[in-house]
C-alpha atoms as a PDB file:
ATOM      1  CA  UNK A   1       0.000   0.000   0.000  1.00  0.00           C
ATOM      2  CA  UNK A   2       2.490   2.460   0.763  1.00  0.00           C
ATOM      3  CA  UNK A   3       4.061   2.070  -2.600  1.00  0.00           C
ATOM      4  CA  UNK A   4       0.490   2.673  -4.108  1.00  0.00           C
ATOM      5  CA  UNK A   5       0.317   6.102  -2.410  1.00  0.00           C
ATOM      6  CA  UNK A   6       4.195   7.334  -2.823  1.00  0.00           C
ATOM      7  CA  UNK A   7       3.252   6.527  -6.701  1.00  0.00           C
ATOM      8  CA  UNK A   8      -0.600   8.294  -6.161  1.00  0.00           C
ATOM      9  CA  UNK A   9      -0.121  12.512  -7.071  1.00  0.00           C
ATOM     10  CA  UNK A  10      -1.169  14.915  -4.236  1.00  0.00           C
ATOM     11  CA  UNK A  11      -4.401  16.467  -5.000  1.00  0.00           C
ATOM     12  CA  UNK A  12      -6.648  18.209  -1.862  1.00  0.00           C
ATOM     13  CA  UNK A  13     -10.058  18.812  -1.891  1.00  0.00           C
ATOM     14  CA  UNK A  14     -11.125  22.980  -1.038  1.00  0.00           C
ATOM     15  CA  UNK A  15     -14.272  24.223  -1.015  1.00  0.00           C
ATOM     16  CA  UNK A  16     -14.616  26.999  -4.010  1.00  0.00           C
ATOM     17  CA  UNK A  17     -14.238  30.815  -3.167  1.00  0.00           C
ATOM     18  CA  UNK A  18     -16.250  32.933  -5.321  1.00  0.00           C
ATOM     19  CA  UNK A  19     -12.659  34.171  -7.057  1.00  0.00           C
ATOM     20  CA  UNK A  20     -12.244  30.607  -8.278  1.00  0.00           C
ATOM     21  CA  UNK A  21     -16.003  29.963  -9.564  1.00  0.00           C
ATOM     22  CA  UNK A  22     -14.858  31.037 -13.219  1.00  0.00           C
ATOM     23  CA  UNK A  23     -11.817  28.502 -13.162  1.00  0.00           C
ATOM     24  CA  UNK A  24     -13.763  25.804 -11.958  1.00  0.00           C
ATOM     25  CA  UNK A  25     -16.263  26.361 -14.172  1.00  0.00           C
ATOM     26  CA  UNK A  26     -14.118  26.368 -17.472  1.00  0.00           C
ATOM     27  CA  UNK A  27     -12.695  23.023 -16.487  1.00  0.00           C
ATOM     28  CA  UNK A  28     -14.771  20.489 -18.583  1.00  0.00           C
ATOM     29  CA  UNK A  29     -14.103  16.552 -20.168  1.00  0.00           C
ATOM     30  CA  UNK A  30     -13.770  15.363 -23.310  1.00  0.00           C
ATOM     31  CA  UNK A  31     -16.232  16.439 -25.663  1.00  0.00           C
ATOM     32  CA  UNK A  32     -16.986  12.571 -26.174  1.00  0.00           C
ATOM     33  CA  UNK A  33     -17.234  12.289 -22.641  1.00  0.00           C
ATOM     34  CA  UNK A  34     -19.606  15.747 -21.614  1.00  0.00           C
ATOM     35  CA  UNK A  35     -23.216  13.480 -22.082  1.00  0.00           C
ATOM     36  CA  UNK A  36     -21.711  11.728 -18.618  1.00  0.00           C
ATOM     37  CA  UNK A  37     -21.733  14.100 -16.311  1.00  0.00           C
ATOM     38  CA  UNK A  38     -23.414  18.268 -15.773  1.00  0.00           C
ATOM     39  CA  UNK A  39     -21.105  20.649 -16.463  1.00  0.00           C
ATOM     40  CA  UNK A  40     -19.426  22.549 -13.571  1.00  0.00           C
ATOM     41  CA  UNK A  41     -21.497  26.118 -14.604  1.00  0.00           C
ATOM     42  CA  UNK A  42     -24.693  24.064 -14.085  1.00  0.00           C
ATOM     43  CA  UNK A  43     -23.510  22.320 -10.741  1.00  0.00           C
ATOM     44  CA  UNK A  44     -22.126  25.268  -8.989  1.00  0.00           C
ATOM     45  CA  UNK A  45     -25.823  27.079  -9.685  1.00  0.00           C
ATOM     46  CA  UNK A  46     -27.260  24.316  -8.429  1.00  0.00           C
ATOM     47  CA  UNK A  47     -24.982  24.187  -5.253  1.00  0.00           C
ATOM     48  CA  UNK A  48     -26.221  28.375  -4.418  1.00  0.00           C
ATOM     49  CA  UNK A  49     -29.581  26.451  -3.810  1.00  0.00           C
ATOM     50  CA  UNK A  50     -29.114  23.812  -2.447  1.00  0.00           C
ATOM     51  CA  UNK A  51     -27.614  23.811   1.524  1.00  0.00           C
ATOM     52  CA  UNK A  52     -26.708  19.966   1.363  1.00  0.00           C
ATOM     53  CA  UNK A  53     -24.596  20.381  -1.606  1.00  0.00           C
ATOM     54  CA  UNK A  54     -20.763  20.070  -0.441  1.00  0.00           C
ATOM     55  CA  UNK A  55     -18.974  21.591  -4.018  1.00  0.00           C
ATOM     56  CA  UNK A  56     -15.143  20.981  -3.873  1.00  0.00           C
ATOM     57  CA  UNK A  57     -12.208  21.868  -6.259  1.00  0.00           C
ATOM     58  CA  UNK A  58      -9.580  19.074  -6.999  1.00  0.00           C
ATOM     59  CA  UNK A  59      -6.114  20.718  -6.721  1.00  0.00           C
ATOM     60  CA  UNK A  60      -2.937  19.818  -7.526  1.00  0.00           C
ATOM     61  CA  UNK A  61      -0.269  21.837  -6.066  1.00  0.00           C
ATOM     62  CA  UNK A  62      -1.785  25.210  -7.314  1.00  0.00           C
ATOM     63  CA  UNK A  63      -3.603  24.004 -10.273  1.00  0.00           C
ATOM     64  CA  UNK A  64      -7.387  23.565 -10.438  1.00  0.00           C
ATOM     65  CA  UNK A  65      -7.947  20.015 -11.852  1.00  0.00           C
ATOM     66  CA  UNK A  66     -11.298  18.866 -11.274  1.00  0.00           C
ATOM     67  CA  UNK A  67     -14.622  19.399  -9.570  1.00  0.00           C
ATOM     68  CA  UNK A  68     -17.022  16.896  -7.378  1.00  0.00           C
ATOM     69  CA  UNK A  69     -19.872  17.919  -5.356  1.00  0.00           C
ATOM     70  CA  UNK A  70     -21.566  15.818  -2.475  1.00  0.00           C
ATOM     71  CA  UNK A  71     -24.555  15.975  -0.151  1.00  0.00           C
ATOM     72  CA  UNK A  72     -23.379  14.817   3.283  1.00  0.00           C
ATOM     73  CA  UNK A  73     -26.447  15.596   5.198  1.00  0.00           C
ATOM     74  CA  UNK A  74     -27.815  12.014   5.162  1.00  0.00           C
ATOM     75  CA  UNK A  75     -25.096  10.500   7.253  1.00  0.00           C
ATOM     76  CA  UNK A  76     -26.883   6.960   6.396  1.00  0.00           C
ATOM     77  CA  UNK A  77     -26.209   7.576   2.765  1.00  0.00           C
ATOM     78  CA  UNK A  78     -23.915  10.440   1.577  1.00  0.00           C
ATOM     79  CA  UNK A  79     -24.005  10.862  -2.241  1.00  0.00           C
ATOM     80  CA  UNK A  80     -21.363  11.840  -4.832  1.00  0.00           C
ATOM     81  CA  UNK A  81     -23.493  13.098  -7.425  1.00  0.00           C
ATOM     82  CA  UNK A  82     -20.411  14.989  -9.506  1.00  0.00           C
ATOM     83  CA  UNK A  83     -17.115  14.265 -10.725  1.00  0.00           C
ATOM     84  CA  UNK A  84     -14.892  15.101 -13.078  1.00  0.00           C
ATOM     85  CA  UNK A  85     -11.479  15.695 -14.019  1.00  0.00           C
ATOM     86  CA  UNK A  86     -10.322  18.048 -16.700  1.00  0.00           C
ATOM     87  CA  UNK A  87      -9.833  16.906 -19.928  1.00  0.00           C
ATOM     88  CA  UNK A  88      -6.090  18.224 -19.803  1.00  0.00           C
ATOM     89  CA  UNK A  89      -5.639  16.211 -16.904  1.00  0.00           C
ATOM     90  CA  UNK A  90      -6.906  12.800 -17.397  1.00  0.00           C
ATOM     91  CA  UNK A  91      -4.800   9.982 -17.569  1.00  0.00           C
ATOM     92  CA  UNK A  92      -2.193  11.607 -14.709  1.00  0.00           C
ATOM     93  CA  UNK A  93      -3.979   9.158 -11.554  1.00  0.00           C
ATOM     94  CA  UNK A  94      -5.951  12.528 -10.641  1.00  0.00           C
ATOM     95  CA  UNK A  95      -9.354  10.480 -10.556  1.00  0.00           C
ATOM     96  CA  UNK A  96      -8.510   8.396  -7.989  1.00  0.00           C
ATOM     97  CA  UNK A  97      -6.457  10.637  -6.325  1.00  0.00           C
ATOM     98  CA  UNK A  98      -9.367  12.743  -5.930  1.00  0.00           C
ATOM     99  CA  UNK A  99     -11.401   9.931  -5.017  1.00  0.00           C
ATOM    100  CA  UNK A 100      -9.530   8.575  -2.217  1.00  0.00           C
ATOM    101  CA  UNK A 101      -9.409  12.321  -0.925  1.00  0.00           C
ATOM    102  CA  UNK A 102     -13.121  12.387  -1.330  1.00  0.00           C
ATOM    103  CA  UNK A 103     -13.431   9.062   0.713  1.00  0.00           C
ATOM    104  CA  UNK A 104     -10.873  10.484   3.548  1.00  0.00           C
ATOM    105  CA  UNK A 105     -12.632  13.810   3.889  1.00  0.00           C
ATOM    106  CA  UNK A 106     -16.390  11.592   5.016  1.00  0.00           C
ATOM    107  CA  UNK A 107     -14.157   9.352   6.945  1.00  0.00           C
ATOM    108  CA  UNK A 108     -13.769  12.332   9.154  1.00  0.00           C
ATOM    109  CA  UNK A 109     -16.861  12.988   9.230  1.00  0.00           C
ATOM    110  CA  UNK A 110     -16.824   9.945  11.753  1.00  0.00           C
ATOM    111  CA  UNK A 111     -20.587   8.787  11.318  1.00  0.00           C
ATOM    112  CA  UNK A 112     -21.045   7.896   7.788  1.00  0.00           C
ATOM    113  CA  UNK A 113     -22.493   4.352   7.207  1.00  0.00           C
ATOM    114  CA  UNK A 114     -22.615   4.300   3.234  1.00  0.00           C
ATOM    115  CA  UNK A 115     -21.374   6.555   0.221  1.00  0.00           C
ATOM    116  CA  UNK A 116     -23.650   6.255  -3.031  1.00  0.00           C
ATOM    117  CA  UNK A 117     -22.937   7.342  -6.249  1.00  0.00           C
ATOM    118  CA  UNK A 118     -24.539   7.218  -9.849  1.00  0.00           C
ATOM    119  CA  UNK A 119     -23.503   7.168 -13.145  1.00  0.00           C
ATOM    120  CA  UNK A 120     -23.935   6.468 -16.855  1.00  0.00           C
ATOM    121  CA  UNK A 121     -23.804   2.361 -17.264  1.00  0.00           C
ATOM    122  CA  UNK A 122     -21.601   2.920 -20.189  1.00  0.00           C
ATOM    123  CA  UNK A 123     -19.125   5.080 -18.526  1.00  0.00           C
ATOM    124  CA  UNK A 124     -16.218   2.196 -18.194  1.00  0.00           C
ATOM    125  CA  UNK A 125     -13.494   4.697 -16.312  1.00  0.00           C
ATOM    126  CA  UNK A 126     -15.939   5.747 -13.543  1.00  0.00           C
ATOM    127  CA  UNK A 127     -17.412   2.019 -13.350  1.00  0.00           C
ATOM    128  CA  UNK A 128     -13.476   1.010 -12.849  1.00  0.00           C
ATOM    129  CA  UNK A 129     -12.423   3.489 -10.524  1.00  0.00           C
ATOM    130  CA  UNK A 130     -15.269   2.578  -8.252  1.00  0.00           C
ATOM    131  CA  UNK A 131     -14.751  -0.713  -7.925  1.00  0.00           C
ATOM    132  CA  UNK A 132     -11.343  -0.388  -7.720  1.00  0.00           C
ATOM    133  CA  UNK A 133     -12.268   1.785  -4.395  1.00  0.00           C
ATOM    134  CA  UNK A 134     -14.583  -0.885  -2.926  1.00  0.00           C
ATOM    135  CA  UNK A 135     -17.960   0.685  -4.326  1.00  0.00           C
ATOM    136  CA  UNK A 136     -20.836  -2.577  -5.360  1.00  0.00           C
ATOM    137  CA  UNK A 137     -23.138  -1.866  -7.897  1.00  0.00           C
ATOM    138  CA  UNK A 138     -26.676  -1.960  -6.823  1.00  0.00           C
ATOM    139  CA  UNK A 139     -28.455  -1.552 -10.441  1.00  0.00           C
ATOM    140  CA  UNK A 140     -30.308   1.028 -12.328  1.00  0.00           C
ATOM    141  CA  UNK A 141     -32.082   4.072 -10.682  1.00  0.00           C
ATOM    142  CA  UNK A 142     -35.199   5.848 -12.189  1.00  0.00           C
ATOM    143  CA  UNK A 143     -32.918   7.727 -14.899  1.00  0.00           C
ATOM    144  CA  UNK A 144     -31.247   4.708 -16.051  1.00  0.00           C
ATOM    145  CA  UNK A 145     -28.233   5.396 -14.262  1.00  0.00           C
ATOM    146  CA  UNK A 146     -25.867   2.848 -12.215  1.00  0.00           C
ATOM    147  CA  UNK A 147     -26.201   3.217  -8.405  1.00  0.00           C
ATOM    148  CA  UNK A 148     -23.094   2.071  -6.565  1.00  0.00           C
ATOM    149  CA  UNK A 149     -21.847   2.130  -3.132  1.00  0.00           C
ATOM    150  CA  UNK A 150     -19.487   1.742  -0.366  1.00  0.00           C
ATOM    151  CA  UNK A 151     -20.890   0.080   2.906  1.00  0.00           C
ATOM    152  CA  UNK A 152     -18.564   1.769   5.620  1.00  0.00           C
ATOM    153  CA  UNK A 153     -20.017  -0.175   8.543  1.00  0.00           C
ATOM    154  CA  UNK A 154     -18.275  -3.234   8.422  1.00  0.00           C
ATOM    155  CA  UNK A 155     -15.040  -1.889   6.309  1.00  0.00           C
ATOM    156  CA  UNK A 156     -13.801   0.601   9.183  1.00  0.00           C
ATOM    157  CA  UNK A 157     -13.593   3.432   6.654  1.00  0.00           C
ATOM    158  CA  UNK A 158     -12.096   4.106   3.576  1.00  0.00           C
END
């Protein structure tokens, strides 16, 4: 394990200061890739109404390289609803970098029981990097999308 993280790149998780919103906003995937997952413009509106949104940027060092937003206020079932990493910056281990920051920052949290997220069935990186992290598919929700998640009850955390 400790090779895995010496290899992982250093990314932190901060919450985004209205200075920022315009970066984070102009980060975007692939064009082939955009069907997968709201753009950053449309989640960071949504966040300024919704209180249970938690919107973080992905940095490394002092770069801005991705965006995920969660809703922690269900401590039986914290979701991941976005998450992306720039299209310049794919392929450089910032996915599950991010990821495994994501998973530390509701460890601390301290009284999570179970992380849920959802995504396109045909999206083969995020199905990968999620099970790669522990997360079990459950099937299909209402939109046709994949519901998977991580039971931290019995796994003592991330």
């Amino acid at each position: 394990m400790a090779g895995g993280e010496a290899s992982r790149p250093s990314v932190r998780l901060v919450p985004i200061a209205a200075r920022d919103r315009a970066a984070i906003e102009a980060l975007a995937v692939e064009p082939a890739q955009a069907h997968f997952v709201a753009d950053n413009a449309a989640s960071l509106a949504e966040a300024d109404h919704d209180p249970g949104a938690s919107p973080r940027a992905i940095m490394a060092r002092d770069t801005f390289v991705g965006f995920l937003m969660y809703d922690a206020s269900d401590r039986d079932d914290v979701r991941l609803y976005r998450f992306m990493i720039d299209f310049a910056q794919q392929g450089r281990g910032y996915g599950r970098a991010a990821l495994k920051a994501f998973l530390d920052e509701i460890a601390a949290l301290g009284d999570v029981s179970r992380i849920s997220i959802c995504y396109e069935p045909e999206n083969e990186p995020a199905r990968s990097l999620y099970a790669k992290a522990g997360f079990i598919e459950e099937g299909l929700d209402e939109d046709g999308e994949m519901i998977a998640a991580l039971d931290l009850r019995g796994s003592g955390g991330s």
